[in-house]
C-alpha atoms as a PDB file:
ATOM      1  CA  UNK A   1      94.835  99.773 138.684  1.00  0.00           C
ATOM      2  CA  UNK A   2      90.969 101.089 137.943  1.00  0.00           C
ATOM      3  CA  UNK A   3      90.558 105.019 136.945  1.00  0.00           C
ATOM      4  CA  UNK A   4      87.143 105.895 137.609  1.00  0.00           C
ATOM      5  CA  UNK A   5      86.118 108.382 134.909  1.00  0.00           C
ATOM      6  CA  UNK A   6      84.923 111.403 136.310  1.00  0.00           C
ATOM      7  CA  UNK A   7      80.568 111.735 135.606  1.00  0.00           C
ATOM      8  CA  UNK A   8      79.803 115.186 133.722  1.00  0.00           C
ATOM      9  CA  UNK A   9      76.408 116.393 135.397  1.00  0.00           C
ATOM     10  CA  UNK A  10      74.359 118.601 132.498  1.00  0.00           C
ATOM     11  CA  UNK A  11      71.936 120.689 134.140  1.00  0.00           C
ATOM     12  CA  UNK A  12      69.469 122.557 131.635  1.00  0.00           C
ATOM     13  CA  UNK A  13      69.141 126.401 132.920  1.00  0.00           C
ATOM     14  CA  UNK A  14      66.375 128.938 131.217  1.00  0.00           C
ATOM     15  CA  UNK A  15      66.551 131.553 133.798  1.00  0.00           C
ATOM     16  CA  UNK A  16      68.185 133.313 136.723  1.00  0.00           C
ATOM     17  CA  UNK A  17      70.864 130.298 136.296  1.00  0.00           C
ATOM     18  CA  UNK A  18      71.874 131.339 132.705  1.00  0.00           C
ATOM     19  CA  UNK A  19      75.527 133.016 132.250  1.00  0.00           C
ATOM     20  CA  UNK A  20      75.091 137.093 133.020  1.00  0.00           C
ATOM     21  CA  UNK A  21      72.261 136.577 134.970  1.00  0.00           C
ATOM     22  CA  UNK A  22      71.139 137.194 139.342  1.00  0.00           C
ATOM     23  CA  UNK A  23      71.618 133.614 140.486  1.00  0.00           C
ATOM     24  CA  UNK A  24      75.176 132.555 137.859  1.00  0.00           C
ATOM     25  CA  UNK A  25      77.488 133.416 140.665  1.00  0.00           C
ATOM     26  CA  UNK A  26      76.299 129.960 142.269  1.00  0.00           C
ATOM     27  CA  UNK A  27      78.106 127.972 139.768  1.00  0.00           C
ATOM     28  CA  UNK A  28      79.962 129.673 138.003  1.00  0.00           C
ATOM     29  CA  UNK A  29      82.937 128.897 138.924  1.00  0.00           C
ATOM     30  CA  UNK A  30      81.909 125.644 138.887  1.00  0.00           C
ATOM     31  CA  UNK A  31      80.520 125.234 135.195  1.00  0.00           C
ATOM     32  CA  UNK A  32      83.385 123.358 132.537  1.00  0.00           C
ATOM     33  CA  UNK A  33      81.275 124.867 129.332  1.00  0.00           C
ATOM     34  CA  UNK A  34      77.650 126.814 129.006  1.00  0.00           C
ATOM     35  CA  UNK A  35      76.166 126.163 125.457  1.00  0.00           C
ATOM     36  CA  UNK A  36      73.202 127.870 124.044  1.00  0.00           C
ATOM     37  CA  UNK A  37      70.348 125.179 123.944  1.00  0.00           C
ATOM     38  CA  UNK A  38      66.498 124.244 123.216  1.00  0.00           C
ATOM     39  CA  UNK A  39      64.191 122.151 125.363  1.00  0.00           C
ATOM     40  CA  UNK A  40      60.681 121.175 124.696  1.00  0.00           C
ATOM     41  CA  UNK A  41      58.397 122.993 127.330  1.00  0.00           C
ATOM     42  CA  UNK A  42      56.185 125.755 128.263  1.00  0.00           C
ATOM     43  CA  UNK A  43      57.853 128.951 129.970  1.00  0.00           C
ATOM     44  CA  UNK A  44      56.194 131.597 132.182  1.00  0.00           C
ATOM     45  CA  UNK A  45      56.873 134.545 133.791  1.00  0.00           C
ATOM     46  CA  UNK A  46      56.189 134.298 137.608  1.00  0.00           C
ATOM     47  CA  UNK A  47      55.090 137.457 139.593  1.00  0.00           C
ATOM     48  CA  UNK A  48      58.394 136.657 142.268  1.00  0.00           C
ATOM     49  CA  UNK A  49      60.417 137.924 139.310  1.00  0.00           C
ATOM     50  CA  UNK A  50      61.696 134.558 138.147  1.00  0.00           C
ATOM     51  CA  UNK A  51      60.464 131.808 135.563  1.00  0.00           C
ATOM     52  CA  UNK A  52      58.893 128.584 135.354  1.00  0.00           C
ATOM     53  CA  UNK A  53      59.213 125.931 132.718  1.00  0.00           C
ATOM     54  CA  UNK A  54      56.868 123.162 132.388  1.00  0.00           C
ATOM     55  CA  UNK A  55      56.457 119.995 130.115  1.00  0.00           C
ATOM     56  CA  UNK A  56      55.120 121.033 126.981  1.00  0.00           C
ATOM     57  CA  UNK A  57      55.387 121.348 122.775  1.00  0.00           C
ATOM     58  CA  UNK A  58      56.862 124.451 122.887  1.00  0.00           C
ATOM     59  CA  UNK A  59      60.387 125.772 122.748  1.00  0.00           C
ATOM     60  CA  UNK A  60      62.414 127.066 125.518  1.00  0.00           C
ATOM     61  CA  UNK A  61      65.429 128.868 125.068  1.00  0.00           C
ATOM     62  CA  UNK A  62      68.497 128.824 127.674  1.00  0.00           C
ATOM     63  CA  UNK A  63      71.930 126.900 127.855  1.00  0.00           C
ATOM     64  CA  UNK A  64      73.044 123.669 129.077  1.00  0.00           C
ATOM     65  CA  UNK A  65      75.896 124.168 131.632  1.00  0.00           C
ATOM     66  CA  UNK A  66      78.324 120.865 132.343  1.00  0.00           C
ATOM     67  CA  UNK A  67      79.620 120.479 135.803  1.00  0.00           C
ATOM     68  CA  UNK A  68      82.530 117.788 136.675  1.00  0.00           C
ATOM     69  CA  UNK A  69      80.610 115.895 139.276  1.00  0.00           C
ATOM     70  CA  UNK A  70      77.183 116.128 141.288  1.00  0.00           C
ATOM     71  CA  UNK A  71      78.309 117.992 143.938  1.00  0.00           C
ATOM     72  CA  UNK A  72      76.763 121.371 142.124  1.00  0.00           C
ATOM     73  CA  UNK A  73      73.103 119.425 142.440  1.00  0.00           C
ATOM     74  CA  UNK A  74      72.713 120.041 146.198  1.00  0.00           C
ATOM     75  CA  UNK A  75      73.164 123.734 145.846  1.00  0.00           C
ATOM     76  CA  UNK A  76      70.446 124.124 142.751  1.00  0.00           C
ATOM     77  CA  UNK A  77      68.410 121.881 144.599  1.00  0.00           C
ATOM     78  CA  UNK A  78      68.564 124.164 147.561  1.00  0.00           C
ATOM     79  CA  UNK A  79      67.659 127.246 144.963  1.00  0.00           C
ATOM     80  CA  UNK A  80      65.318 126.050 143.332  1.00  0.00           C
ATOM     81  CA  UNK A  81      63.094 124.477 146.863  1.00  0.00           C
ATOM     82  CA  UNK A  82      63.539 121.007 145.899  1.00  0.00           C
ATOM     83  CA  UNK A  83      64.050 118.008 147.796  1.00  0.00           C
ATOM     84  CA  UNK A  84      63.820 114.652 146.315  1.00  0.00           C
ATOM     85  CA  UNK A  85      62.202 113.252 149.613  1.00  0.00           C
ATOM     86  CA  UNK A  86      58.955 115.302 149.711  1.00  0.00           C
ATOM     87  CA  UNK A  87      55.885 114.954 147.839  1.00  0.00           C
ATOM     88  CA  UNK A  88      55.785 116.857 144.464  1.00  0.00           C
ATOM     89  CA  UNK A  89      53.104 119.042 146.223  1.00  0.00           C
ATOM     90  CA  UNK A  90      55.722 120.083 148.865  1.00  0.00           C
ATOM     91  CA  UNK A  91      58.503 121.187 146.065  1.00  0.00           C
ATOM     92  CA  UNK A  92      58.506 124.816 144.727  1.00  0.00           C
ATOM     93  CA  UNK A  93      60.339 122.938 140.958  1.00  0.00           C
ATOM     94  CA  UNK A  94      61.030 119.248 140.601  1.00  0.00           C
ATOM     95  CA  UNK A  95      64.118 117.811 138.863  1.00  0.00           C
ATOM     96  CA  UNK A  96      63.920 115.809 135.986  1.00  0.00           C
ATOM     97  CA  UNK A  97      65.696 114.191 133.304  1.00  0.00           C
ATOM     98  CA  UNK A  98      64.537 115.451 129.539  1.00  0.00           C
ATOM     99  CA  UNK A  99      65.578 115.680 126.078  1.00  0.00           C
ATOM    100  CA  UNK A 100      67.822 118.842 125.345  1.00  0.00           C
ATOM    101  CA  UNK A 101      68.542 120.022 121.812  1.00  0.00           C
ATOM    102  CA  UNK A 102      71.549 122.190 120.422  1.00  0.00           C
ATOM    103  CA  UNK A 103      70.414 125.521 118.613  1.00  0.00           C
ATOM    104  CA  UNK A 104      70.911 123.579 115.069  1.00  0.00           C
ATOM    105  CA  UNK A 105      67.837 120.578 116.622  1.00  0.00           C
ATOM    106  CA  UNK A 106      70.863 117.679 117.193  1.00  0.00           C
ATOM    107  CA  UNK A 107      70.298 116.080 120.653  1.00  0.00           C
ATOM    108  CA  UNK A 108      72.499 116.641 123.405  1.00  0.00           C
ATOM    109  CA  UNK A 109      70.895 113.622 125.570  1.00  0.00           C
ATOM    110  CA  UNK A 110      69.091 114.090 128.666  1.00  0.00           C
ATOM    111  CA  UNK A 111      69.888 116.220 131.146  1.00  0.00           C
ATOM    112  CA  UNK A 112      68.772 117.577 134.575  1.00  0.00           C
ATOM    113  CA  UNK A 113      66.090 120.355 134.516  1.00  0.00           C
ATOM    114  CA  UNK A 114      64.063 122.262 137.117  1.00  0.00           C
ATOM    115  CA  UNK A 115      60.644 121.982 135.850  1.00  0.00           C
ATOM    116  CA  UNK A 116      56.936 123.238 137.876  1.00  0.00           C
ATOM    117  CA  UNK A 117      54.128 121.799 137.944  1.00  0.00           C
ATOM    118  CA  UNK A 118      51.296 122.810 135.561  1.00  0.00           C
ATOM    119  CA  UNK A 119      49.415 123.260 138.757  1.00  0.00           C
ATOM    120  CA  UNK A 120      51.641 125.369 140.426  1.00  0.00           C
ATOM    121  CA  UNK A 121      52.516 127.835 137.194  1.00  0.00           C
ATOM    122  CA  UNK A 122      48.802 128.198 137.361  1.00  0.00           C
ATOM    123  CA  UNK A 123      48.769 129.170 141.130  1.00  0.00           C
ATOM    124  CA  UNK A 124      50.928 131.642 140.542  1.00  0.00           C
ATOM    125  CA  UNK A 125      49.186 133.284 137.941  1.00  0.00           C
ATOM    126  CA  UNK A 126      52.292 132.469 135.523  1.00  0.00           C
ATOM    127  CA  UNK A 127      52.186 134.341 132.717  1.00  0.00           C
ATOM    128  CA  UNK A 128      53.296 132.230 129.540  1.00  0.00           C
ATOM    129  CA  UNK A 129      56.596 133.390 127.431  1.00  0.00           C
ATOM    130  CA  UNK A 130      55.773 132.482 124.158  1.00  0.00           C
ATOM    131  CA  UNK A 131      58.845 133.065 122.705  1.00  0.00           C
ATOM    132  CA  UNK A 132      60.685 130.894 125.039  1.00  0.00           C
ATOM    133  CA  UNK A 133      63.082 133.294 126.284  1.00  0.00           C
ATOM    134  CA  UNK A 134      62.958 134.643 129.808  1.00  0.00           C
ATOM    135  CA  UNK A 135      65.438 137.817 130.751  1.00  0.00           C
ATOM    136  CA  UNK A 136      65.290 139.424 134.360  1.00  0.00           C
END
């Protein structure tokens, strides 16, 4: 008889995802741990009252929550205006797959983040967070 090993989905959240904050309630109940973590981007501070992350040398400050399964993926998808099946111009953020770092620098692997596009951050008139670290 085969066991199929359940597949822990890490999704990297710097905003109104983290623990305590607006939009937590959506998985919370969902989430198996929520560990303070790093990733290697740019953040901004959008006039809508949220931010945006984008590829970069910086530091960005949030946690990486683990879910049991991918079922969670639909519903940040849905938040976060992304559909895999549209152009990137189409999609508010765009998941990808990046490098995510403890607070001590050891890798945690790659893991799902919402990121925006340069572009769009600048449509917006983002306003860059240079300490990494967004709060609503």
């Amino acid at each position: 008889m085969f066991s199929v090993e359940p597949t822990i989905i890490n999704v990297f959240v710097y905003g109104s995802l983290k623990p305590r904050e607006d939009n937590y309630h959506l998985c919370e109940h969902k989430v198996l741990t929520a560990k303070k973590a790093i990733a290697s981007g740019k953040l901004f501070n959008l006039p809508m009252g949220y931010p945006a992350m984008t590829l970069g040398d910086g530091k960005v400050y949030g946690y990486l929550l683990s879910f049991p399964d991918s079922q969670i993926l639909p519903a940040l998808d849905d938040l976060e205006d992304y559909e895999s099946t549209r152009p990137m111009s189409k999609n508010l953020y765009y998941r990808q797959s990046i490098e995510i770092f403890d607070v001590d620098g050891l890798s945690l692997g790659w893991n799902w983040v919402y990121l925006m596009t340069p572009e769009k951050v600048y449509q917006f008139r983002g306003i860059p967070q240079l300490d990494g670290c967004w709060n609503s």
